[in-house]
N, C-alpha and C. Protein backbone atom coordinates (compact mmCIF):
# COMPACT_ATOMS: atom_id res chain seq x y z
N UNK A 1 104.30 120.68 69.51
CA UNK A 1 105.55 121.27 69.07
C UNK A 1 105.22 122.26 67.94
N UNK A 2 106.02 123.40 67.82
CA UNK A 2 105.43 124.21 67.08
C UNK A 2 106.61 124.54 65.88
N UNK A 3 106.44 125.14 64.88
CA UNK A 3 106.74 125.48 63.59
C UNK A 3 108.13 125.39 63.60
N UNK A 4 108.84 126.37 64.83
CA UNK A 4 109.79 126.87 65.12
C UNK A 4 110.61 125.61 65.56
N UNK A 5 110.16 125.28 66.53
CA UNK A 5 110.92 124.07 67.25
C UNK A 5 111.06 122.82 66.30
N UNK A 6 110.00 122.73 65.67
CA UNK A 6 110.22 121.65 64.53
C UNK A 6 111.48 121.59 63.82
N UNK A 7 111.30 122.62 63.49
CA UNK A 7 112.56 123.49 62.18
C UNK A 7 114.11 122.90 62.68
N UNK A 8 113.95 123.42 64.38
CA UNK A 8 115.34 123.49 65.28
C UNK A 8 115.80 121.73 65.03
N UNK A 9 114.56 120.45 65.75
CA UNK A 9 114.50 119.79 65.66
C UNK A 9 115.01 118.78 64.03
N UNK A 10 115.26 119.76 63.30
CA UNK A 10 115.12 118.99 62.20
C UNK A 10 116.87 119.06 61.94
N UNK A 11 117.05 120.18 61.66
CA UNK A 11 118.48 120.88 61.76
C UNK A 11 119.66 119.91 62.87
N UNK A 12 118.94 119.88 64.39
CA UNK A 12 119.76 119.05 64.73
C UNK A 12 119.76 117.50 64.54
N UNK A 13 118.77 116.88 63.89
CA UNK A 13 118.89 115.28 63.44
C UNK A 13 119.66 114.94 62.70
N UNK A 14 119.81 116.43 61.16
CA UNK A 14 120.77 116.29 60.36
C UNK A 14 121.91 116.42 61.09
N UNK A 15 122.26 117.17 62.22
CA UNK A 15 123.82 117.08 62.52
C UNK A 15 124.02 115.87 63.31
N UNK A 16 123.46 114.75 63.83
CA UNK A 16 123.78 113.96 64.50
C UNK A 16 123.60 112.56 63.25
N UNK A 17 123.01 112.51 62.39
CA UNK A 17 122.44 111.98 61.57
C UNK A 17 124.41 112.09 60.47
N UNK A 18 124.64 113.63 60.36
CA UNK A 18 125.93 113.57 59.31
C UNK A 18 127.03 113.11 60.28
N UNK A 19 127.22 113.21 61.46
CA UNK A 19 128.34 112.82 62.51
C UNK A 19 127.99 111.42 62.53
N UNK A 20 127.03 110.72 62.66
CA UNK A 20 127.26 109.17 62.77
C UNK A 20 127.52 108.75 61.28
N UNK A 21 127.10 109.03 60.21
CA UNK A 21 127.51 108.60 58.58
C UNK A 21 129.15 109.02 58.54
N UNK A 22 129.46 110.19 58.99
CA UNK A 22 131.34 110.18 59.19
C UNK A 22 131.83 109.40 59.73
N UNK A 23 131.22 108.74 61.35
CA UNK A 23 131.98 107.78 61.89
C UNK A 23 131.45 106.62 61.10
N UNK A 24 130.69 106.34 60.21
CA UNK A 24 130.23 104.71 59.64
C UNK A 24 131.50 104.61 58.74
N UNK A 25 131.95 105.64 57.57
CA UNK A 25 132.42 106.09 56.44
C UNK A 25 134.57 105.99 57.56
N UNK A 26 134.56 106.37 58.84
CA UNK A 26 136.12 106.36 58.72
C UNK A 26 136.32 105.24 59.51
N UNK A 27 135.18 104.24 60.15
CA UNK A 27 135.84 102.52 60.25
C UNK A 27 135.53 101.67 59.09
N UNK A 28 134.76 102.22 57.73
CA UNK A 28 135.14 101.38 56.81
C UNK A 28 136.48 102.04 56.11
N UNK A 29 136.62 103.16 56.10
CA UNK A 29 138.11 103.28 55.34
C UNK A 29 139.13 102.45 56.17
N UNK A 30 138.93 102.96 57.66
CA UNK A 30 139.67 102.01 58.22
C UNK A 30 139.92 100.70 58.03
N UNK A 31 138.89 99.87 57.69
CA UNK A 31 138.75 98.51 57.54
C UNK A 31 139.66 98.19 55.70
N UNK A 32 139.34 99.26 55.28
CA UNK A 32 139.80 99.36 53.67
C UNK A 32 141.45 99.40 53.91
N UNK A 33 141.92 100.69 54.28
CA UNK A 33 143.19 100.91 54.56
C UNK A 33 144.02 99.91 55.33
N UNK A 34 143.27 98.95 56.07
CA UNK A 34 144.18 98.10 56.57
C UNK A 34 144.48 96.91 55.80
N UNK A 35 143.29 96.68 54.49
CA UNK A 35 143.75 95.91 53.53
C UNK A 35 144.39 96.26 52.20
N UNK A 36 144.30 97.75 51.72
CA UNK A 36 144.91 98.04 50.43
C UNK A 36 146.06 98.75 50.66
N UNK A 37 146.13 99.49 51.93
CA UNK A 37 147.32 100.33 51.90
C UNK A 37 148.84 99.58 51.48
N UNK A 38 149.55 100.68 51.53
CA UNK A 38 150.86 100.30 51.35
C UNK A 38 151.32 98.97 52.61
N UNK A 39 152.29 98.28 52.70
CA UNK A 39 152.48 97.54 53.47
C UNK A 39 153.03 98.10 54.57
N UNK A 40 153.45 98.74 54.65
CA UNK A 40 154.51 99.67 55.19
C UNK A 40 153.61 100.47 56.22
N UNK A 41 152.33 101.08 55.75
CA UNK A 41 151.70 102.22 56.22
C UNK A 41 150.15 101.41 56.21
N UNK A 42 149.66 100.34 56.17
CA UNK A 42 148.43 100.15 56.13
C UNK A 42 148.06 99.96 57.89
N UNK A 43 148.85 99.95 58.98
CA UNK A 43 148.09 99.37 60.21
C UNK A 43 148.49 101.14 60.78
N UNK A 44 149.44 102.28 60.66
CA UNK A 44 149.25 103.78 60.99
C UNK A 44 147.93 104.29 60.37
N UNK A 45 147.80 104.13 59.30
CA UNK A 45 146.69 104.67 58.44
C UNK A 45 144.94 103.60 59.46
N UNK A 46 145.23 102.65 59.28
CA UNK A 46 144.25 101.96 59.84
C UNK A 46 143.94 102.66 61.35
N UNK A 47 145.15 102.60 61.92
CA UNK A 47 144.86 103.06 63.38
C UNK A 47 144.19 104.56 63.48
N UNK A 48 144.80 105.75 62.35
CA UNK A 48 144.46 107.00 62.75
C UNK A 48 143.11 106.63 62.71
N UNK A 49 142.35 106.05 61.43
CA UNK A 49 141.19 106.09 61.16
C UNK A 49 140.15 105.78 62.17
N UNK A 50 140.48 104.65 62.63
CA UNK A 50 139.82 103.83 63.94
C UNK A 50 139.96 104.67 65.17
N UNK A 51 141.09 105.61 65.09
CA UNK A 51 141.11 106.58 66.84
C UNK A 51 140.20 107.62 66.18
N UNK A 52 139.96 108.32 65.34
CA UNK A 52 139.20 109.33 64.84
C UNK A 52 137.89 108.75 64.95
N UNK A 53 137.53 107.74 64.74
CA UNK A 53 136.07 107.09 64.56
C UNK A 53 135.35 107.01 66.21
N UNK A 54 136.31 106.44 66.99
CA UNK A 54 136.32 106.36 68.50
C UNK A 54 136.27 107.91 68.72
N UNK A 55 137.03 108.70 68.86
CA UNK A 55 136.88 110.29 69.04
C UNK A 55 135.43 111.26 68.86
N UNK A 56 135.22 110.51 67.40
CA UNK A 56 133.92 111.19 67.47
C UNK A 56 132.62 110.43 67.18
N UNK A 57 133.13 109.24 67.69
CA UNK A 57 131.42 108.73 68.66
C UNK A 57 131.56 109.34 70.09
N UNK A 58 132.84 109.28 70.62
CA UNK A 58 132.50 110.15 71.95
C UNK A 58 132.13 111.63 72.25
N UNK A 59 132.42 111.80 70.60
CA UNK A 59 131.66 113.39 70.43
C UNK A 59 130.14 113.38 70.22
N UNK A 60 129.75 112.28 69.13
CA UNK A 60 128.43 111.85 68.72
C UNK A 60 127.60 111.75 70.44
N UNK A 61 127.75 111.01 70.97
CA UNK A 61 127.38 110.33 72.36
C UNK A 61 126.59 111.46 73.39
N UNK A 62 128.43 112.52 73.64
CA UNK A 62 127.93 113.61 73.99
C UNK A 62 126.44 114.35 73.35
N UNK A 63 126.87 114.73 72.14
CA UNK A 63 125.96 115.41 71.19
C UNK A 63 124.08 115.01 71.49
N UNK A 64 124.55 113.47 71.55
CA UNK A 64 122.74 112.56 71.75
C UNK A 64 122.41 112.90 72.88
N UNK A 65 123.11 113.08 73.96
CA UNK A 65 122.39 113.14 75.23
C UNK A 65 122.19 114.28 75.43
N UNK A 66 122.64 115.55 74.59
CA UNK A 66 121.99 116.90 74.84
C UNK A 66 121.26 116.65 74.00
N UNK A 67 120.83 116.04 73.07
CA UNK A 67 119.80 116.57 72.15
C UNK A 67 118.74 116.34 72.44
N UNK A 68 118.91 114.74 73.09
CA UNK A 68 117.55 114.23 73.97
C UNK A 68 117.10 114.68 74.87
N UNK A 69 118.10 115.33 75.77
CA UNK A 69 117.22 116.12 77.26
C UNK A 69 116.66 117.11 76.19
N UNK A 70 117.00 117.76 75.16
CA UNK A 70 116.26 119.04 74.92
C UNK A 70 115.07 118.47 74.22
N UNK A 71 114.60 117.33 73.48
CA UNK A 71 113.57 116.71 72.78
C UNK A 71 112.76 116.58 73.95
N UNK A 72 112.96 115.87 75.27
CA UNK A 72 112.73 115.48 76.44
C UNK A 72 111.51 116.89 76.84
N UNK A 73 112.74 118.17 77.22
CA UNK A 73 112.19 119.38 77.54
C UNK A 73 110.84 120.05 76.64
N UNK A 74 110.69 119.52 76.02
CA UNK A 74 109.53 119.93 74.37
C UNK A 74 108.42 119.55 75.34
N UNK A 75 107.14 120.40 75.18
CA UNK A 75 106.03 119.66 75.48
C UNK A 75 105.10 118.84 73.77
């Protein structure tokens, strides 16, 4: 692998690397918000958090399996 591709390689770990720390970071708010929130609003607030977290692991998911065929494609 060469200089270039390294570089590419590195760039995209950080973006799959900051997309899974967002989804770690909005099922613990989630998990938070369903115990501190208001009473009223702690299981809406809980839920957005938890459908956003689901949303983009199925974005994350996508994201891994292109990244791997292209790691794959590397000699």
């Amino acid at each position: 692998m060469d200089e270039a591709t390294k570089g590419r390689f590195k760039w995209k770990f950080y973006k799959l690397t900051l997309v899974l720390n967002v989804i770690v970071l909005l099922v613990a708010f989630g998990v938070i918000a369903l115990f501190k929130a208001p009473f009223d609003l702690n299981i809406p607030f809980s839920l957005g958090l938890f459908i956003a977290a689901v949303a983009l692991s199925a974005l994350f998911m996508r994201m891994y399996r292109v990244e791997k065929a292209w790691l794959n494609s590397q000699p």
